[in-house]
Structures are given as C-alpha cells and as structure tokens.
Protein backbone atom coordinates (compact mmCIF):
# COMPACT_ATOMS: atom_id res chain seq x y z
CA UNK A 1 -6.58 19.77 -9.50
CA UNK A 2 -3.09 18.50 -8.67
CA UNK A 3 -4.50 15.81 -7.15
CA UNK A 4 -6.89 14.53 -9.65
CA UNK A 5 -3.65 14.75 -12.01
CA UNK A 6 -1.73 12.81 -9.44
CA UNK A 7 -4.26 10.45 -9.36
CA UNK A 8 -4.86 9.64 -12.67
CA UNK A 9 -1.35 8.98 -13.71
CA UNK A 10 -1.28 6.77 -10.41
CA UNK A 11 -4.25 4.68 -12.04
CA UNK A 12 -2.36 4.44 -15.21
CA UNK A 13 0.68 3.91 -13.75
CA UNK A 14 -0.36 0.55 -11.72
CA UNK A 15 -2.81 -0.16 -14.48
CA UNK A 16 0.44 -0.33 -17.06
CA UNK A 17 2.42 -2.37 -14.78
CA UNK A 18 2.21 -5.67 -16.04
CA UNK A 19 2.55 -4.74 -19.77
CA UNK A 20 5.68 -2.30 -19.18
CA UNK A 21 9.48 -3.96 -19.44
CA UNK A 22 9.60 -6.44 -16.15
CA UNK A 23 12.65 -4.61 -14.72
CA UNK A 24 10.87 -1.46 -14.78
CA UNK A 25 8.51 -3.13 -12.57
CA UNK A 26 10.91 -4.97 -10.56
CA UNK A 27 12.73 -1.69 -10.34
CA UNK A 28 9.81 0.47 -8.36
CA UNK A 29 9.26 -3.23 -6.69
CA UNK A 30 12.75 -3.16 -5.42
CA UNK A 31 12.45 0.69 -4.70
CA UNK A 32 9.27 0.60 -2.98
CA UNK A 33 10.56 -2.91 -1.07
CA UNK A 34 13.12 -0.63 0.11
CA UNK A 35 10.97 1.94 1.43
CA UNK A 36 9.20 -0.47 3.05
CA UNK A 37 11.85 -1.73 4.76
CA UNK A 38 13.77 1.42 5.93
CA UNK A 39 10.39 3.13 6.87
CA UNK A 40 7.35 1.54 7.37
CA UNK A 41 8.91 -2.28 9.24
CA UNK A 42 9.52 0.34 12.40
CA UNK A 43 5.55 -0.04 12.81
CA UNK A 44 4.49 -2.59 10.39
CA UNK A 45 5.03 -6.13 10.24
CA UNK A 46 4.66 -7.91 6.66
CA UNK A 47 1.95 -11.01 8.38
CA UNK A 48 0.63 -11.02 11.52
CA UNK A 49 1.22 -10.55 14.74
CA UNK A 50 0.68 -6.75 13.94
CA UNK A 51 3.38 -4.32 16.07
CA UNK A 52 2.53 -0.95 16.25
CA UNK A 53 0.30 -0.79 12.62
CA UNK A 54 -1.68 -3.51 11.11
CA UNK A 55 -0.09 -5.90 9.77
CA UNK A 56 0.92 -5.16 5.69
CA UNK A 57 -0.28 -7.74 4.28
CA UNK A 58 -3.84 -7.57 5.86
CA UNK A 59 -3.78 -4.04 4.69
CA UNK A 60 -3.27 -4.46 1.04
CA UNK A 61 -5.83 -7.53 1.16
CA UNK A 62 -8.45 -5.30 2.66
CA UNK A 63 -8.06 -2.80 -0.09
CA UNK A 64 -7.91 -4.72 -2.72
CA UNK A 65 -11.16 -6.62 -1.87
CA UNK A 66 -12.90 -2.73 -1.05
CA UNK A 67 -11.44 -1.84 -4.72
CA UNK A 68 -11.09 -4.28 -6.79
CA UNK A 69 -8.34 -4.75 -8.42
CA UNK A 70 -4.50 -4.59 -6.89
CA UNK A 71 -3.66 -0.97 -9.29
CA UNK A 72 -6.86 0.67 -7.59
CA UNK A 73 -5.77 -0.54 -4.05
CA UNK A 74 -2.23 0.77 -4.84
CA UNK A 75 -3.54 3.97 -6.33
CA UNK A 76 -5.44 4.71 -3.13
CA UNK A 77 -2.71 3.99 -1.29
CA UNK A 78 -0.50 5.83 -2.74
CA UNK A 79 -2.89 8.69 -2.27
CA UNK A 80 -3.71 8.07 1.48
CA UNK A 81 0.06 8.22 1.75
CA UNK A 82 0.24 11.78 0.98
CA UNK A 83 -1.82 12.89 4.23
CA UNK A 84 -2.90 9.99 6.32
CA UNK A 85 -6.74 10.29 7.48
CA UNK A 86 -8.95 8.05 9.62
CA UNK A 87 -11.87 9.59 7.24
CA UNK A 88 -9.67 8.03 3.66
CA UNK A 89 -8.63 4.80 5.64
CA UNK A 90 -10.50 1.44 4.03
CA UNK A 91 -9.95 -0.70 7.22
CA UNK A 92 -12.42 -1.44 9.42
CA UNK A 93 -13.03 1.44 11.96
CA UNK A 94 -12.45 -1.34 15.25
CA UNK A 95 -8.30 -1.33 13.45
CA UNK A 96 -8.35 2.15 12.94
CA UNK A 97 -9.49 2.89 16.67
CA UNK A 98 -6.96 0.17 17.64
CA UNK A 99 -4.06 1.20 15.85
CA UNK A 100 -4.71 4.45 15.22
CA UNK A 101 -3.47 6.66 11.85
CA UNK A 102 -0.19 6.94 11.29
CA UNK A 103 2.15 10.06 10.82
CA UNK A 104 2.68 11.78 7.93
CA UNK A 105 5.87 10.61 6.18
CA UNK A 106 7.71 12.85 4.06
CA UNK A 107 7.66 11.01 0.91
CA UNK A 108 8.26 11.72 -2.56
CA UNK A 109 5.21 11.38 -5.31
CA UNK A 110 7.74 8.32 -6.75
CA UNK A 111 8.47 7.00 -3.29
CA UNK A 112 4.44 6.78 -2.22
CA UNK A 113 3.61 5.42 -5.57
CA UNK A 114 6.52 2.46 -5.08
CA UNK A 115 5.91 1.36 -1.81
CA UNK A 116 2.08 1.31 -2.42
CA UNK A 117 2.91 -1.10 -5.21
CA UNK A 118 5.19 -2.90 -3.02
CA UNK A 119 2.47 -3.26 -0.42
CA UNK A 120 0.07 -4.56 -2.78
CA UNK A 121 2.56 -7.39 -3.56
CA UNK A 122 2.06 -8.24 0.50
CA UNK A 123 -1.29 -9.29 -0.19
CA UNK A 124 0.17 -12.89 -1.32
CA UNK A 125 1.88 -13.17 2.21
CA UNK A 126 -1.30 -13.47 3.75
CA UNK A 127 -2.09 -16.78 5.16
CA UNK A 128 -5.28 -18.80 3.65
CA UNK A 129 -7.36 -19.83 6.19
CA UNK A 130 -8.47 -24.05 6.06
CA UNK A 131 -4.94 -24.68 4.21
CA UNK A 132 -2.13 -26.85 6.08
C-alpha cells in the first residue's frame, strides 16, 4: 500500500514538472544532479564508455522508449531505486548479465525521486547515431 502511494505521487510529481515554478524544478534538478554526482559517477558514467554500470544516459533512453514518456521512466526509476532487482530492471538482460544490479543505496524518498529526474535529463546526452 505504501508503495502504490509512493508511486502515485511519483507519477504526479514528474507529471507536474513542467507546469510547477521553473526553480522548483531546477531545484530537485540541481539536487538530484548532485546525487548523481556524489553517488552514482563512482559506477556510472553520464555517455559512453560505460565504467562499472551502464552508461546514464543509455539508461534513461532505454526507459523512456519501454515507457513512454520521461515522468513514467523517472517514476520507475525512482521506484527501482528503492530495492534494485534484475527482475524490475528495463535493460536488456545481455547489460544486466554484464553489469550486473547494483547495491542498494540508502536514499531518501526525495533523494530517489531527484536523481531519477536528473537521470532522465541524461537522455539528451546521448549521441544520435548518422549525425556529424
């Protein structure tokens, strides 16, 4: 039940984004930017060449294109933050064999919810193929 409550004010959460006061959103950005950087760089690179984890930005393209749209990517996210699982992962099994799943990390609701937005931002960092 928790979940399911956690969950829907995720959705509405990323859903409001756009229409809520831009430094809101530039705040959990900047907040989630800073997770990102203090936790998740040690395995994660932004673009390829991946280091330890897949590379960010292939992540949050992969889950947008499984989902949708970027808050529904973020929202599951978010969620798969909370206790990583090879069964709740969206990339392809061959990365998840490869990589494996990462640790736990001992994030706040706020904290998984801004960095999962943050990541979703990545998406844009990821080169387009046939462009010079």
């Amino acid at each position: 039940m928790r979940f399911c409550r956690i969950a829907i004010a995720t959705l509405l959460t990323f859903a409001a984004l756009p229409s809520v006061l831009p430094a809101q959103a530039s705040d959990t950005l900047a907040r989630g930017r800073m997770i990102f950087v203090s936790t998740c760089r040690s395995c994660h690179t932004v673009t390829p060449p991946p280091q330890g984890g897949p590379p960010m930005s292939r992540i949050a393209q992969r889950y947008v294109q499984q989902l949708g749209t970027r808050s529904a990517a973020a929202a599951h996210i978010a969620e798969w933050l909370s206790a990583p699982s090879a069964d709740k992962s969206l990339l392809p099994k061959a990365e998840v064999a490869r990589f494996g799943v990462m640790p736990h990390q001992p994030l706040a609701d706020a904290g998984r919810f801004a960095v999962a937005a943050y990541v979703v931002t990545l998406m844009d960092s990821v080169p387009r193929r046939g462009r010079r």
